[in-house]
N, C-alpha and C. Protein backbone atom coordinates (compact mmCIF):
# COMPACT_ATOMS: atom_id res chain seq x y z
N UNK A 1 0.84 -1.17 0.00
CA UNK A 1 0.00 0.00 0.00
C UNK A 1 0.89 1.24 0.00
N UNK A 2 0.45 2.26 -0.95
CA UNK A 2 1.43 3.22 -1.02
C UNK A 2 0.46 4.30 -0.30
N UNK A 3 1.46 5.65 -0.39
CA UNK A 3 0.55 6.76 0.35
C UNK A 3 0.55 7.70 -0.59
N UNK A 4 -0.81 8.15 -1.55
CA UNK A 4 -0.72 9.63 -2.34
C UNK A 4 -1.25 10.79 -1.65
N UNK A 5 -0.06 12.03 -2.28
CA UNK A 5 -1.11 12.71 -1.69
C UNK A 5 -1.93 13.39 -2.35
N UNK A 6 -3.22 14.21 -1.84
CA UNK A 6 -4.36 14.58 -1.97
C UNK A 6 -4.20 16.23 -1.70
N UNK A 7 -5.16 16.44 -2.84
CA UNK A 7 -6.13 18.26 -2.47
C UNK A 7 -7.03 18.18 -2.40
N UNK A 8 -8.11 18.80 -1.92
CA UNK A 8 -9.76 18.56 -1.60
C UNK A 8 -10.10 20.02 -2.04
N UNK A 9 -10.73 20.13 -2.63
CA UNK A 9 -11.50 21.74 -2.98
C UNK A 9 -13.08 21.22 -2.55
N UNK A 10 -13.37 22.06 -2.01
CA UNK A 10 -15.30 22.07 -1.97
C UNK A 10 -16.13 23.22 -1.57
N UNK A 11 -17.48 23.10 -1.34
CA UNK A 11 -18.40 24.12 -1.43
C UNK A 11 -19.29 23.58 0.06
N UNK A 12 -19.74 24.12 0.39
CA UNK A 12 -20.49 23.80 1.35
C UNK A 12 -21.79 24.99 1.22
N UNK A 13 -22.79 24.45 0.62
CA UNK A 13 -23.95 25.90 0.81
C UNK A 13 -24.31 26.36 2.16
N UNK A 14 -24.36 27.48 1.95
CA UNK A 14 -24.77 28.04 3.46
C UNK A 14 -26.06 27.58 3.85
N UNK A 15 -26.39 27.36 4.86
CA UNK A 15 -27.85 27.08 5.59
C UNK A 15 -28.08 28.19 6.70
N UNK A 16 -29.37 28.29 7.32
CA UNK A 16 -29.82 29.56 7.86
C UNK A 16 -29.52 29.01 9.47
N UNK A 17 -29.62 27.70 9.97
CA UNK A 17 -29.32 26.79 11.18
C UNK A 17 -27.56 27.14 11.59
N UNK A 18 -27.04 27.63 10.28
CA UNK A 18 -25.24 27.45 10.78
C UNK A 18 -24.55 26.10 10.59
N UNK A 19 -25.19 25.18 10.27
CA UNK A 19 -24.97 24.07 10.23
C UNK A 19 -23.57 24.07 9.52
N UNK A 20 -23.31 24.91 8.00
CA UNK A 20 -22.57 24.87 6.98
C UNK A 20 -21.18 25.18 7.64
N UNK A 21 -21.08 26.30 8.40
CA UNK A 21 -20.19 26.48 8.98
C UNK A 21 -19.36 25.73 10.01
N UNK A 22 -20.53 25.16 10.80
CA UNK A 22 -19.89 24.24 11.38
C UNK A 22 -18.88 22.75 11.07
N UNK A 23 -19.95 22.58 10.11
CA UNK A 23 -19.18 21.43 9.21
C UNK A 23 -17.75 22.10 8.71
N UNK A 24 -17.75 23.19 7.57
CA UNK A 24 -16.37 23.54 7.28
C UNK A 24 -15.51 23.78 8.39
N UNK A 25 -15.48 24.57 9.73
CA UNK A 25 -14.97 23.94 11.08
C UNK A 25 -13.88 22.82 10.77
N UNK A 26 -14.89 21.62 11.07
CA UNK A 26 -15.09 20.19 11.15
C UNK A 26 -13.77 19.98 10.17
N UNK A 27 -13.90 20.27 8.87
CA UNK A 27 -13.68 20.17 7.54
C UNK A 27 -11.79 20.13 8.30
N UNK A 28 -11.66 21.38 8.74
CA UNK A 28 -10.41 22.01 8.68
C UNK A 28 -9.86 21.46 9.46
N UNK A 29 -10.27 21.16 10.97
CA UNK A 29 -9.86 20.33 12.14
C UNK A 29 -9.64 19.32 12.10
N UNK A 30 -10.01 18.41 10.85
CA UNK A 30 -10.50 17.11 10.69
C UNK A 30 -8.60 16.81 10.93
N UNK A 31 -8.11 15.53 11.63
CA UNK A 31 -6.78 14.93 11.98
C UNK A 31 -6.36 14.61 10.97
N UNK A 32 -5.34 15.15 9.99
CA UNK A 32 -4.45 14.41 9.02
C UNK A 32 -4.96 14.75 7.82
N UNK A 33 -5.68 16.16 7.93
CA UNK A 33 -5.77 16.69 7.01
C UNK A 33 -5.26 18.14 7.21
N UNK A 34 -4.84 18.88 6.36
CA UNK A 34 -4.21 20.02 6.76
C UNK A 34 -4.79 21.37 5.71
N UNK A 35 -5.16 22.62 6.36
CA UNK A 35 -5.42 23.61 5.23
C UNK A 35 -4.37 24.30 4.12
N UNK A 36 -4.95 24.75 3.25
CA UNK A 36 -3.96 25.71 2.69
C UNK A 36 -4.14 27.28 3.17
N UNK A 37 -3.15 27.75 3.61
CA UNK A 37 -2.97 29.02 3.92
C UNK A 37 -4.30 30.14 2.95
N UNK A 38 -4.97 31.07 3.41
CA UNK A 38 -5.37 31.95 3.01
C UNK A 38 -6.08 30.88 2.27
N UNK A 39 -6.42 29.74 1.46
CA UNK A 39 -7.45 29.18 1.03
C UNK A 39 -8.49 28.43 1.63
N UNK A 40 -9.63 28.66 2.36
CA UNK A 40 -10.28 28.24 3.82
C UNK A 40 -11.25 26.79 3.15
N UNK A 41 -11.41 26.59 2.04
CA UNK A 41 -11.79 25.38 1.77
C UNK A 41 -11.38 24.99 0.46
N UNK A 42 -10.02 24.65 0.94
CA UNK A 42 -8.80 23.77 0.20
C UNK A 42 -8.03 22.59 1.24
N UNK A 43 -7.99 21.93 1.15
CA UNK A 43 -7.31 21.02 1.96
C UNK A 43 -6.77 19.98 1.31
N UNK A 44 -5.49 19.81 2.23
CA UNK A 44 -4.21 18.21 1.42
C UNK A 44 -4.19 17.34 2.78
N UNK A 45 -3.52 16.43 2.05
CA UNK A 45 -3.38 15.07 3.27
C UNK A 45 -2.60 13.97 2.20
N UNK A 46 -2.46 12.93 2.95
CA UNK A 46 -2.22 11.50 1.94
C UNK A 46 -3.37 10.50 2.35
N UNK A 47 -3.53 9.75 1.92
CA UNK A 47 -4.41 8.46 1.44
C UNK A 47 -3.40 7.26 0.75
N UNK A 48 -3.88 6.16 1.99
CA UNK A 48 -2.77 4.28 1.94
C UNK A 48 -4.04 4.13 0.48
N UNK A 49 -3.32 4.36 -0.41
CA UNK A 49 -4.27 3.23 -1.59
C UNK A 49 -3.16 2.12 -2.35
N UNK A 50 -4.28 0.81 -2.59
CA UNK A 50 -3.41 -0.03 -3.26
C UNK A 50 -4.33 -0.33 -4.37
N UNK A 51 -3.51 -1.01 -5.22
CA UNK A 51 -4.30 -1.58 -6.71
C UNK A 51 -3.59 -0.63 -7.79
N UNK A 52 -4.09 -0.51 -8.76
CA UNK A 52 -3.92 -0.24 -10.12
C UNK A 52 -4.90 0.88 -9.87
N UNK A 53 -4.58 1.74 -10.91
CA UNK A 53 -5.23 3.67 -11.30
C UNK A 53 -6.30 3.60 -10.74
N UNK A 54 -7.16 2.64 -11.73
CA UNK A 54 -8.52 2.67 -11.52
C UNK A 54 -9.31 1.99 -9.99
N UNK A 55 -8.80 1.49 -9.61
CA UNK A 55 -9.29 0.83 -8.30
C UNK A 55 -8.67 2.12 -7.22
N UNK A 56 -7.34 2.67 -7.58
CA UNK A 56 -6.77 3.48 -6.42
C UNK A 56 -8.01 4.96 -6.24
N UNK A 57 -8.22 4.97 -7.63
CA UNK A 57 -9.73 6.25 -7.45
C UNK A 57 -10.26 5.96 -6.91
N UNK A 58 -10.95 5.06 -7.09
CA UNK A 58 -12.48 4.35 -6.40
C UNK A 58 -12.33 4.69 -5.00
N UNK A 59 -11.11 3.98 -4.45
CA UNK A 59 -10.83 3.71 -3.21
C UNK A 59 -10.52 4.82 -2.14
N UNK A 60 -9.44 6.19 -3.17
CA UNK A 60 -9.84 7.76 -2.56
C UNK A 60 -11.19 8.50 -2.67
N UNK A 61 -11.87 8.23 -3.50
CA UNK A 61 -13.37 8.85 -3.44
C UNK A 61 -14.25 8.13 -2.31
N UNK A 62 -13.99 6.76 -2.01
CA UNK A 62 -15.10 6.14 -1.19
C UNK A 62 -14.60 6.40 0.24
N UNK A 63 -12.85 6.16 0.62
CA UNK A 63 -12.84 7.08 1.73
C UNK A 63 -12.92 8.61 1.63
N UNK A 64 -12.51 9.45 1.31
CA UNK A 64 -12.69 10.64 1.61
C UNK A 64 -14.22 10.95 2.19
N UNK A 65 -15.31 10.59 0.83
CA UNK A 65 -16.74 10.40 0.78
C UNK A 65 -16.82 10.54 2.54
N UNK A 66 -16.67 8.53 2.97
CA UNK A 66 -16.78 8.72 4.09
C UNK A 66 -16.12 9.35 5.53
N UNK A 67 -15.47 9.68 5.16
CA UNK A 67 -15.01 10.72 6.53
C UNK A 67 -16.15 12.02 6.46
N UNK A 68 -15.95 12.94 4.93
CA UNK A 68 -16.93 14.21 4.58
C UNK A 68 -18.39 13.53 5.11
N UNK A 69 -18.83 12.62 5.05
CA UNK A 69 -21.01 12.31 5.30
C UNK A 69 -20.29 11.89 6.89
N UNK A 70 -19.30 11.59 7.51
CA UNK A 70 -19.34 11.44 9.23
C UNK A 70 -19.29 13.19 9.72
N UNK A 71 -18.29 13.89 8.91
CA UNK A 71 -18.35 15.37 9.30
C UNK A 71 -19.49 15.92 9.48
N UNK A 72 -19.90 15.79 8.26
CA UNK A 72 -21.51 16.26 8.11
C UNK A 72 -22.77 16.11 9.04
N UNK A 73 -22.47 15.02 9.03
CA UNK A 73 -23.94 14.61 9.98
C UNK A 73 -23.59 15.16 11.56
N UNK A 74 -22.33 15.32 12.32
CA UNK A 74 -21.81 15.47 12.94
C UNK A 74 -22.21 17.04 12.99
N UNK A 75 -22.79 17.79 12.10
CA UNK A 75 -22.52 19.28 12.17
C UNK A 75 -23.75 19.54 11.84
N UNK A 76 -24.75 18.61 11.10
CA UNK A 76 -25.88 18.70 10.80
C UNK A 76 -26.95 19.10 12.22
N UNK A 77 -27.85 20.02 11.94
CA UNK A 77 -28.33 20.35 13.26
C UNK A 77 -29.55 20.36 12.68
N UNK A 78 -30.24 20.95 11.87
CA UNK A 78 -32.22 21.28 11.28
C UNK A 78 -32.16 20.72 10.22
N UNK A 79 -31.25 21.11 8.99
CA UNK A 79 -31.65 20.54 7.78
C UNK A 79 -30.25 20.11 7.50
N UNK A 80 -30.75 19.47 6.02
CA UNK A 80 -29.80 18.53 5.47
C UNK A 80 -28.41 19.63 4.84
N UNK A 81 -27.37 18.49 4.93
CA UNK A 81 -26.01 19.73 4.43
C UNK A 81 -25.32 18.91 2.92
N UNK A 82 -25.38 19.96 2.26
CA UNK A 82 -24.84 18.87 0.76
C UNK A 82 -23.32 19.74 0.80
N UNK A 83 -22.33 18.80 0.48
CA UNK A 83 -20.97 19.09 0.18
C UNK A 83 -20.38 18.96 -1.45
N UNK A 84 -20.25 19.65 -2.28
CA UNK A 84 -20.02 19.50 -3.48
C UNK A 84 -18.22 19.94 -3.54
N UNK A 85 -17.69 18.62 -4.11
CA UNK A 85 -15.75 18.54 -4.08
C UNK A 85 -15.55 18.34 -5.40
N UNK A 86 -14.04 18.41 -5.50
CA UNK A 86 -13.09 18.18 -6.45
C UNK A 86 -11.98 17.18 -5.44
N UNK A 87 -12.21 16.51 -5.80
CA UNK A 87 -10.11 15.69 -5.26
C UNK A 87 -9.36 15.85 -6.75
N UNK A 88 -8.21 15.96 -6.24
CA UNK A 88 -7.13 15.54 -7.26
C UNK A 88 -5.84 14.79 -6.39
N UNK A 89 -5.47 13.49 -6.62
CA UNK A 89 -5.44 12.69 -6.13
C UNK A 89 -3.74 12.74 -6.74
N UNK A 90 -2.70 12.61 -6.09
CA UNK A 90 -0.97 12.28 -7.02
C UNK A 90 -0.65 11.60 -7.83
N UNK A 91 -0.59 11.32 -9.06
CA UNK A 91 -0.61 10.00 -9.92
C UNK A 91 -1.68 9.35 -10.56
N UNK A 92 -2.76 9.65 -10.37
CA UNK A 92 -4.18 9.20 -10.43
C UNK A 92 -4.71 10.07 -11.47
N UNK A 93 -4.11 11.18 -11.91
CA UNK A 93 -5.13 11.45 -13.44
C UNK A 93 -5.96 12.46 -13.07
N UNK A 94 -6.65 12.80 -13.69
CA UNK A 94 -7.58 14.02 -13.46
C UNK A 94 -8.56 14.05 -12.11
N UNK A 95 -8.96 15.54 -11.94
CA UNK A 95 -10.18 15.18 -10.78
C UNK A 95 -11.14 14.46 -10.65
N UNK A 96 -11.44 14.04 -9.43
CA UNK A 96 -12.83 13.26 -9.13
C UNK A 96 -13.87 14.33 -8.59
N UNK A 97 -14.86 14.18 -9.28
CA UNK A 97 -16.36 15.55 -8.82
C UNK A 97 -16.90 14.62 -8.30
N UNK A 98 -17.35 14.96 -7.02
CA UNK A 98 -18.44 14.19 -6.35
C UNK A 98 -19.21 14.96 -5.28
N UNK A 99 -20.33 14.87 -4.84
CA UNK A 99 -21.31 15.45 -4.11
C UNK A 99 -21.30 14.65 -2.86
N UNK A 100 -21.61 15.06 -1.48
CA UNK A 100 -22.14 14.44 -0.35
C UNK A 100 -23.13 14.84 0.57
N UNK A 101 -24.29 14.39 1.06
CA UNK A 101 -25.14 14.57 1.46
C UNK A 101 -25.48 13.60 2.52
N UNK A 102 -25.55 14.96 3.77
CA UNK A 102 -25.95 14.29 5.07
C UNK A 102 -27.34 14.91 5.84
């Protein structure tokens, strides 16, 4: 298992509860992930993936996914919070777009 590393770009819509904020919080604090300076929802880290290209995507989108829907729900307070990302992953080829909803 090797370790790549990772950028995370995303959106978090605002909600009127605060919820959004809290989550991005969450987002930034999250352990073993780290911000980029002056960019407040940008974040790097590494990710253990093994396999070949196509399995190593799969495998950074389905964790990341799940850590972002544990944040979420975690910050979720009245209504639902949708997270819309970009990863770009080291070696792995273009971005992955994906949505999360908690």
């Amino acid at each position: 298992m090797s370790q790549h590393d990772f950028q995370l770009t995303y959106s978090i819509p605002e909600t009127l509860d605060g919820s959004s904020a809290t989550a991005r919080d969450k987002m930034r604090e999250y352990h073993g992930w780290d911000t980029v300076v002056n960019i407040d929802t940008t974040l790097t880290g590494q990710l253990p993936l093994q396999g070949i290209i196509i399995e190593k995507r799969k495998q950074a989108e389905r964790e990341v996914k799940k850590i972002i829907k544990d944040l979420l729900e975690q910050s979720r307070k009245n209504n639902a919070l949708t997270l819309h990302a970009s990863l770009m992953v080291c070696g792995l080829g273009e971005h992955i777009r994906f949505d999360v909803s908690a």
